[in-house]
PDB file of N, CA and C in Angstrom:
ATOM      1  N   UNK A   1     -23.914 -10.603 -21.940  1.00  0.00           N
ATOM      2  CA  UNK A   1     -23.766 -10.525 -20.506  1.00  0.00           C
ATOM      3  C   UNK A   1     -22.572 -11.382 -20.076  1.00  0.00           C
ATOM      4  N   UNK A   2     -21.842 -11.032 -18.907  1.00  0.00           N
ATOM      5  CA  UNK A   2     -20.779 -11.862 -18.650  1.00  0.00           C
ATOM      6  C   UNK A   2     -20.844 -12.519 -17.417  1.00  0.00           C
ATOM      7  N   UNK A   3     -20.035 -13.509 -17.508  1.00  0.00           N
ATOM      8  CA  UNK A   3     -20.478 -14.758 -16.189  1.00  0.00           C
ATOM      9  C   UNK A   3     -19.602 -13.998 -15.142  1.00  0.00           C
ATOM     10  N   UNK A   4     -19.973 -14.917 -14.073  1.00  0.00           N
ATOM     11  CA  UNK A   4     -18.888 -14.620 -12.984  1.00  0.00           C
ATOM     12  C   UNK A   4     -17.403 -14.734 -12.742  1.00  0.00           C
ATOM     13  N   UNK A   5     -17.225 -15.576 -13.219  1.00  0.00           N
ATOM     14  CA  UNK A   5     -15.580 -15.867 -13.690  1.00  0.00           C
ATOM     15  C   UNK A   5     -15.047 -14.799 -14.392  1.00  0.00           C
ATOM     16  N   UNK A   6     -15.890 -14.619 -16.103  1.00  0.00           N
ATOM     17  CA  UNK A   6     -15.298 -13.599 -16.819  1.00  0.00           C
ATOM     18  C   UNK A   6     -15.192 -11.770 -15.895  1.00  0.00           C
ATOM     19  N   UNK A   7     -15.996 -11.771 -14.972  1.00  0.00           N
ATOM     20  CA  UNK A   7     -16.036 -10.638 -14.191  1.00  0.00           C
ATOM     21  C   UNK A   7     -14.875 -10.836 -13.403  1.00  0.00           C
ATOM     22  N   UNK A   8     -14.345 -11.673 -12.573  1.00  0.00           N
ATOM     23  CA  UNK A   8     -13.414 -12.109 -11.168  1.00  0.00           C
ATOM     24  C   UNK A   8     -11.781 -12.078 -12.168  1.00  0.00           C
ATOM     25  N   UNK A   9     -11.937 -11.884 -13.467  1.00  0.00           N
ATOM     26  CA  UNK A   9     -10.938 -11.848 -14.163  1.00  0.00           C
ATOM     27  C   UNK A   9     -10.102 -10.678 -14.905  1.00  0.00           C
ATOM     28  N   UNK A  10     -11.087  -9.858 -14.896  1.00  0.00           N
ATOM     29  CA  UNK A  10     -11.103  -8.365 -15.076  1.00  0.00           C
ATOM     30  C   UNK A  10     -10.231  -7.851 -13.926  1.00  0.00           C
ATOM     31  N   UNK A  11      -9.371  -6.942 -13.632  1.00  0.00           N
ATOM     32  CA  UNK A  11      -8.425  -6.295 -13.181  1.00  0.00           C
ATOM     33  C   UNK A  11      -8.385  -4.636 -13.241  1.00  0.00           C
ATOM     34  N   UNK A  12      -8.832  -4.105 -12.419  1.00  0.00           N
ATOM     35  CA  UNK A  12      -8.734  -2.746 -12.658  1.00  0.00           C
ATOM     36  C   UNK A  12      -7.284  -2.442 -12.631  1.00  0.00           C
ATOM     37  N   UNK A  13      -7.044  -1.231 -13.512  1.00  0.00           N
ATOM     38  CA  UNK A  13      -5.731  -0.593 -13.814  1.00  0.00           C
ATOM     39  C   UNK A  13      -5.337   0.673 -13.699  1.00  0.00           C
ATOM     40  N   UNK A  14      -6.370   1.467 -12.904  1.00  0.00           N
ATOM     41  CA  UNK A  14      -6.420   2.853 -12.852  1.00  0.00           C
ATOM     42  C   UNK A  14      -5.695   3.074 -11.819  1.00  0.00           C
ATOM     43  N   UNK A  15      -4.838   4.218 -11.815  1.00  0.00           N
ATOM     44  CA  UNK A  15      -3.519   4.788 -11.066  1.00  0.00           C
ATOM     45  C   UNK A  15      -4.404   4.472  -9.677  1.00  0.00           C
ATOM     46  N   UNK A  16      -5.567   4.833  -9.171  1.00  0.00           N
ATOM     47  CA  UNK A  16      -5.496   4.574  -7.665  1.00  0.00           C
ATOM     48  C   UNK A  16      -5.832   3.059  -7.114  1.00  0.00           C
ATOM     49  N   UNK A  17      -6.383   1.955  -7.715  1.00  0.00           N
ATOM     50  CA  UNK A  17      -6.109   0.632  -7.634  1.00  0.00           C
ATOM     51  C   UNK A  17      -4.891   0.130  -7.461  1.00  0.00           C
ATOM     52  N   UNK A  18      -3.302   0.627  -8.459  1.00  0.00           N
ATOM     53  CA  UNK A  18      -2.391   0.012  -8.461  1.00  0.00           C
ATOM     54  C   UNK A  18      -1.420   0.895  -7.327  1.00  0.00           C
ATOM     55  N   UNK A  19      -1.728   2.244  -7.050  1.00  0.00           N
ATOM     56  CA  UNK A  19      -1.575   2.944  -5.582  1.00  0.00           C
ATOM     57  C   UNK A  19      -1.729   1.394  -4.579  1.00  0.00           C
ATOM     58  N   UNK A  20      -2.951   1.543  -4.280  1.00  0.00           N
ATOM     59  CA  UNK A  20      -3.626   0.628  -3.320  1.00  0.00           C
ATOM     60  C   UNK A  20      -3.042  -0.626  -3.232  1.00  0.00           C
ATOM     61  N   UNK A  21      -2.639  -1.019  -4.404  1.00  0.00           N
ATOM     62  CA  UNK A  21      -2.267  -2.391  -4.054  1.00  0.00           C
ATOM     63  C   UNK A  21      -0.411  -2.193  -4.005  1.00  0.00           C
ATOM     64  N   UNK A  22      -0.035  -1.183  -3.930  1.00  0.00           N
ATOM     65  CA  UNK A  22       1.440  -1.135  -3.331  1.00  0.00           C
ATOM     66  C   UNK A  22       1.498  -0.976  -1.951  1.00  0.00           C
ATOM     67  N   UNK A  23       0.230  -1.108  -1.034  1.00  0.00           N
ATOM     68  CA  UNK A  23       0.596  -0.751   0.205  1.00  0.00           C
ATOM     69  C   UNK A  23       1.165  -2.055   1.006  1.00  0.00           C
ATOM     70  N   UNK A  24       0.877  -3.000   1.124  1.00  0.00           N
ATOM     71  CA  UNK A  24       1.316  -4.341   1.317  1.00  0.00           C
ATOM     72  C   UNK A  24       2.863  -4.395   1.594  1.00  0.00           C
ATOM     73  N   UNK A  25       3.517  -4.499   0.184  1.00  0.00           N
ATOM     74  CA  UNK A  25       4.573  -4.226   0.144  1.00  0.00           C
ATOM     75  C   UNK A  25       5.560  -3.535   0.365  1.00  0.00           C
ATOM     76  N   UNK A  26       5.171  -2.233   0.629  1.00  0.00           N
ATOM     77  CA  UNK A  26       5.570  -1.061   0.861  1.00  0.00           C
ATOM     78  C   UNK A  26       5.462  -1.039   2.756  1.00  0.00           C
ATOM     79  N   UNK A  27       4.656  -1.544   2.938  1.00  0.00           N
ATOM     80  CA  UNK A  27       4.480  -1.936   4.383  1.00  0.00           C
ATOM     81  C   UNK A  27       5.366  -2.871   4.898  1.00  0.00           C
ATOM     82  N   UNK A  28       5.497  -3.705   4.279  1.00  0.00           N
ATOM     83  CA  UNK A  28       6.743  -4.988   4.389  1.00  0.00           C
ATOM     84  C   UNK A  28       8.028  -4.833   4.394  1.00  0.00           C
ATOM     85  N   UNK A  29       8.421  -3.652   3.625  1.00  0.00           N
ATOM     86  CA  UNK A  29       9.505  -3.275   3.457  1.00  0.00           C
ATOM     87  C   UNK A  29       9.855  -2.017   4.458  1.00  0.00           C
ATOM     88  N   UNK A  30       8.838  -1.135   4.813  1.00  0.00           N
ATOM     89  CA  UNK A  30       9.127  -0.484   5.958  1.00  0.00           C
ATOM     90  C   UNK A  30       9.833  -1.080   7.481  1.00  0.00           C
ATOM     91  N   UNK A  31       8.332  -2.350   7.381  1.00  0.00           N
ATOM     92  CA  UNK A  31       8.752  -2.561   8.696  1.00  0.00           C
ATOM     93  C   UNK A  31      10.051  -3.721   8.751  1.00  0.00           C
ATOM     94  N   UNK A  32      10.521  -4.107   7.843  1.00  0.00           N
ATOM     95  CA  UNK A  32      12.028  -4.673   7.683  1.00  0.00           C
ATOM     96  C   UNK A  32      12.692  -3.679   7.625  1.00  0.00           C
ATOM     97  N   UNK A  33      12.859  -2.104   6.963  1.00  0.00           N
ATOM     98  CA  UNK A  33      13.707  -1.401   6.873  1.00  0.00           C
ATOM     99  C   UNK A  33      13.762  -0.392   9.205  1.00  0.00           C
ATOM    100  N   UNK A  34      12.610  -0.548   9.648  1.00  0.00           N
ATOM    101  CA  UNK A  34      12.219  -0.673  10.866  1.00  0.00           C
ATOM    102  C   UNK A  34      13.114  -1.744  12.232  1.00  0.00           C
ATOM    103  N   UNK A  35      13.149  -2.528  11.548  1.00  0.00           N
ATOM    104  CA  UNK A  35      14.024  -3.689  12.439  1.00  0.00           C
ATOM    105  C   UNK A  35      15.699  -3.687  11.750  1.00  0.00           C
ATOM    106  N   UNK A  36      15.674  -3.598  10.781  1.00  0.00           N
ATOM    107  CA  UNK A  36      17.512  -3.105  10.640  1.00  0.00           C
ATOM    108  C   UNK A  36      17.826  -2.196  11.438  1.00  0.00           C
ATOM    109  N   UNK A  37      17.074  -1.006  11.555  1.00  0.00           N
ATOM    110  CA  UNK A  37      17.458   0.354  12.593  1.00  0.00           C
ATOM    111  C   UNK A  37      17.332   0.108  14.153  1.00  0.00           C
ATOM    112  N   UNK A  38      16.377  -0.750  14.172  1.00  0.00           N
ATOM    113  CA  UNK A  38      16.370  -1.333  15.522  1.00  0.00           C
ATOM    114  C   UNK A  38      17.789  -2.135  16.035  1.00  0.00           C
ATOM    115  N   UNK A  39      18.141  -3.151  14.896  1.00  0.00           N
ATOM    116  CA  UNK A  39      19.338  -3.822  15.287  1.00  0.00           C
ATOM    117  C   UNK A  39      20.626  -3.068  15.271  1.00  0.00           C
ATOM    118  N   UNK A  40      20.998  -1.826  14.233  1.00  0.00           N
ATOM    119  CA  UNK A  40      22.074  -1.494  13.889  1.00  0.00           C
ATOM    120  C   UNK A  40      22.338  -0.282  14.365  1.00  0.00           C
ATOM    121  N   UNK A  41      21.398   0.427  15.280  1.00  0.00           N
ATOM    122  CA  UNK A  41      21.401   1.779  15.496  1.00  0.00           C
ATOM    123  C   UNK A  41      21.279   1.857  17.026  1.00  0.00           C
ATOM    124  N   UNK A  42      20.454   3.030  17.734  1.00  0.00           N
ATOM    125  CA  UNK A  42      20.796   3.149  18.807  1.00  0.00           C
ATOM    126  C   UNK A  42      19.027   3.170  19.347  1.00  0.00           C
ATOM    127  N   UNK A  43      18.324   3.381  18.145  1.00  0.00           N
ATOM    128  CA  UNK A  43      16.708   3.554  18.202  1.00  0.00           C
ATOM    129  C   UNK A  43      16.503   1.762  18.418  1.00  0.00           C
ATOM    130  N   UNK A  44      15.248   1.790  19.220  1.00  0.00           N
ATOM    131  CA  UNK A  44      14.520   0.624  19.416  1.00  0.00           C
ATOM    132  C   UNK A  44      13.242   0.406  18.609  1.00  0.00           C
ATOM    133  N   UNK A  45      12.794  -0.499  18.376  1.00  0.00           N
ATOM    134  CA  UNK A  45      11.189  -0.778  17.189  1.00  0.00           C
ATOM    135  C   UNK A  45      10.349   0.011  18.783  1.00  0.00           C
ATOM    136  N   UNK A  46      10.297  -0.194  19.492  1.00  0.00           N
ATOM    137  CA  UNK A  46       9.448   0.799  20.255  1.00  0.00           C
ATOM    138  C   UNK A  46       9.498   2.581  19.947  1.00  0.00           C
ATOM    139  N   UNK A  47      10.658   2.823  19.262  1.00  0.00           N
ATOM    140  CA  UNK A  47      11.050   3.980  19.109  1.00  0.00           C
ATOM    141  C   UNK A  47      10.694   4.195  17.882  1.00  0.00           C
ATOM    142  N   UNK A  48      10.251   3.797  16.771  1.00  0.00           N
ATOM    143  CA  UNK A  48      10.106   3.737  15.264  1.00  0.00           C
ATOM    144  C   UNK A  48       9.338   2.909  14.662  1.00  0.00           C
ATOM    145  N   UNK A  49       8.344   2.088  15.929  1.00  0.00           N
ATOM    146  CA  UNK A  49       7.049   1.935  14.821  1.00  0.00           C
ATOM    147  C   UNK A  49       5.975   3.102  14.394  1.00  0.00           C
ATOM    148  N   UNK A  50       5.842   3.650  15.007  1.00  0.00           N
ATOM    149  CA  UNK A  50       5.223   5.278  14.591  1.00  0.00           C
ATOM    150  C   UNK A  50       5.412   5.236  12.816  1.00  0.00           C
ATOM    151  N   UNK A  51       6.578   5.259  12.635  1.00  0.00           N
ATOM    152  CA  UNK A  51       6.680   5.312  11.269  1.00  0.00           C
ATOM    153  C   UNK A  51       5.896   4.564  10.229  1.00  0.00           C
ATOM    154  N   UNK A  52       5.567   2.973  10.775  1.00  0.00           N
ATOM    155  CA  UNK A  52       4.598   2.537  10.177  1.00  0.00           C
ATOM    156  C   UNK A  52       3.267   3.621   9.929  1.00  0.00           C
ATOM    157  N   UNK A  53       3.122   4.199  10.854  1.00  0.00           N
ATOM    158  CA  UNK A  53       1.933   4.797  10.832  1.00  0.00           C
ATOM    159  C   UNK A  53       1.639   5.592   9.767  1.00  0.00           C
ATOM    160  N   UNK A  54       2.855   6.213   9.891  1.00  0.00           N
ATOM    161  CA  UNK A  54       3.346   7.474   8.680  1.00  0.00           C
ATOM    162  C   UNK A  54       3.139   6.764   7.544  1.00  0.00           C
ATOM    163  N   UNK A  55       4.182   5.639   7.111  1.00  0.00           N
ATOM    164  CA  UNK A  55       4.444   5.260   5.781  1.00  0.00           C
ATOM    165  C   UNK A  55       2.636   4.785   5.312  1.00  0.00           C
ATOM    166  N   UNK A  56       1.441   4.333   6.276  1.00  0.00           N
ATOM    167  CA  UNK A  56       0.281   3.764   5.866  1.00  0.00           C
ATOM    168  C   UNK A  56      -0.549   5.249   5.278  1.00  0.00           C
ATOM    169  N   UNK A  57       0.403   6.454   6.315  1.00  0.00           N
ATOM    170  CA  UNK A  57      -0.904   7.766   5.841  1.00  0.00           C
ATOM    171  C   UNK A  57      -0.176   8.120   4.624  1.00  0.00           C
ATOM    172  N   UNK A  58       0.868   8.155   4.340  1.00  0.00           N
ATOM    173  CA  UNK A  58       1.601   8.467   3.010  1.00  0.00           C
ATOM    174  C   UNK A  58       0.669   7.718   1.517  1.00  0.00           C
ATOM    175  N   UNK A  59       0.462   6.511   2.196  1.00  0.00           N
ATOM    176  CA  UNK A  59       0.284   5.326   1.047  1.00  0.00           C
ATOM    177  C   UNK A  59      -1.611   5.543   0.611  1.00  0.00           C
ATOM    178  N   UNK A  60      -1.577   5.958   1.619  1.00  0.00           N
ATOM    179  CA  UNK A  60      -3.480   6.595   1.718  1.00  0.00           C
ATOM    180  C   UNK A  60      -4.036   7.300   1.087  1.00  0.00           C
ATOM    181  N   UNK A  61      -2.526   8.637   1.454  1.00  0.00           N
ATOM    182  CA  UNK A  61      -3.254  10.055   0.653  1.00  0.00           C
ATOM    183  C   UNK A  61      -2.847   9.911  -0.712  1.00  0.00           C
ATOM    184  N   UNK A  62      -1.646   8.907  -1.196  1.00  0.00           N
ATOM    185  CA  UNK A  62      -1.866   9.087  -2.501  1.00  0.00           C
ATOM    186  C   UNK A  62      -2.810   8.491  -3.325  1.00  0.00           C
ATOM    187  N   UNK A  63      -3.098   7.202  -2.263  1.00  0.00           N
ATOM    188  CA  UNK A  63      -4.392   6.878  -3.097  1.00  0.00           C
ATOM    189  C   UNK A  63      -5.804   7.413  -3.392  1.00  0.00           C
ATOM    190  N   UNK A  64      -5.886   8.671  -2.159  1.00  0.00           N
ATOM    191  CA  UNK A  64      -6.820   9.613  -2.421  1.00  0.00           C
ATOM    192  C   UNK A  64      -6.684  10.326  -3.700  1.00  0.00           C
ATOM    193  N   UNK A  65      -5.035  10.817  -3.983  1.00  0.00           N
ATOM    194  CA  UNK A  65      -5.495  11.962  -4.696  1.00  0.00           C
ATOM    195  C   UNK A  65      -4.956  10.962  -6.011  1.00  0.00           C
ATOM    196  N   UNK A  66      -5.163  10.176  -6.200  1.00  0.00           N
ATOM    197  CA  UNK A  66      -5.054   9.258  -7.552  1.00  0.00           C
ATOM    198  C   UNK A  66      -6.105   9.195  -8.265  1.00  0.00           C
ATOM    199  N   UNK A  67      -5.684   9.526  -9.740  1.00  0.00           N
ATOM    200  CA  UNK A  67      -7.306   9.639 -10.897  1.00  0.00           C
ATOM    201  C   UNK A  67      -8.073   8.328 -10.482  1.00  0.00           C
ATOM    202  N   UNK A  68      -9.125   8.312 -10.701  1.00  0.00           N
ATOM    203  CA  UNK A  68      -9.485   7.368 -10.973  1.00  0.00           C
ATOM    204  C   UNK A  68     -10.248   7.072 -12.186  1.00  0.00           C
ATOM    205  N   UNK A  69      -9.535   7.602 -13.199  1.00  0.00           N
ATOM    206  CA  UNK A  69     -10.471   7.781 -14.548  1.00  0.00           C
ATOM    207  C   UNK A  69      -9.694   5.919 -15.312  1.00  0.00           C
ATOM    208  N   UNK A  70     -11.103   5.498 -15.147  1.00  0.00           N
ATOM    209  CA  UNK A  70     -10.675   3.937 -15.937  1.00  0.00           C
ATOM    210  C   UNK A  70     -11.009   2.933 -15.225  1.00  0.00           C
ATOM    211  N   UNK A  71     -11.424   3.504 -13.923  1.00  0.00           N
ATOM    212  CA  UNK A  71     -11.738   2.256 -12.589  1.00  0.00           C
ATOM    213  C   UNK A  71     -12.806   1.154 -12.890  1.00  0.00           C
ATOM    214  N   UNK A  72     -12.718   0.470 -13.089  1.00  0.00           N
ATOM    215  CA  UNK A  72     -13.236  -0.456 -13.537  1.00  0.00           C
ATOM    216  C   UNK A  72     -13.678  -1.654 -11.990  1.00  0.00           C
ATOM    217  N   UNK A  73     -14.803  -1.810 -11.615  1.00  0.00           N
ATOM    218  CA  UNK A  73     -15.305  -2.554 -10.200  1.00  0.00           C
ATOM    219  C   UNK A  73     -16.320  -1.222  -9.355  1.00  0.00           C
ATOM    220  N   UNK A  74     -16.454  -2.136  -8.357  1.00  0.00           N
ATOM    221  CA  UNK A  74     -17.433  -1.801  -7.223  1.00  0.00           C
ATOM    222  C   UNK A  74     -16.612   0.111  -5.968  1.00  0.00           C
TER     223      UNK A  74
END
């Protein structure tokens, strides 16, 4: 049987876990790539946060349609 630690140490690796955990980043980098266009263009972040929206349903559905053969957790 394994303790709690040895469990909290385990890492799932299956394509829709490591989906999931690119959204963060991928979010971070939107909304910086979001405020360059704001500063350098003629669009305002009132005009192009929408896109956040987009880039979160993009990041969603692939984690829907990601195997999850190997998932390892709850």
């Amino acid at each position: 049987m394994r303790t709690v630690t040895e469990l909290q140490k385990i890492r799932c690796a299956c394509a829709r876990c490591r989906v999931r955990s690119l959204l963060g980043p991928i979010l971070l980098i939107a909304a910086g790539v979001i405020f360059l266009l704001a500063e350098f263009t003629r669009f305002s972040f009132g005009d192009l946060w929408p896109l956040l929206l987009i880039v979160i349903g993009v990041v969603l559905f692939a984690e829907s349609m990601a195997s999850r053969e190997g998932h390892t957790g709850a």
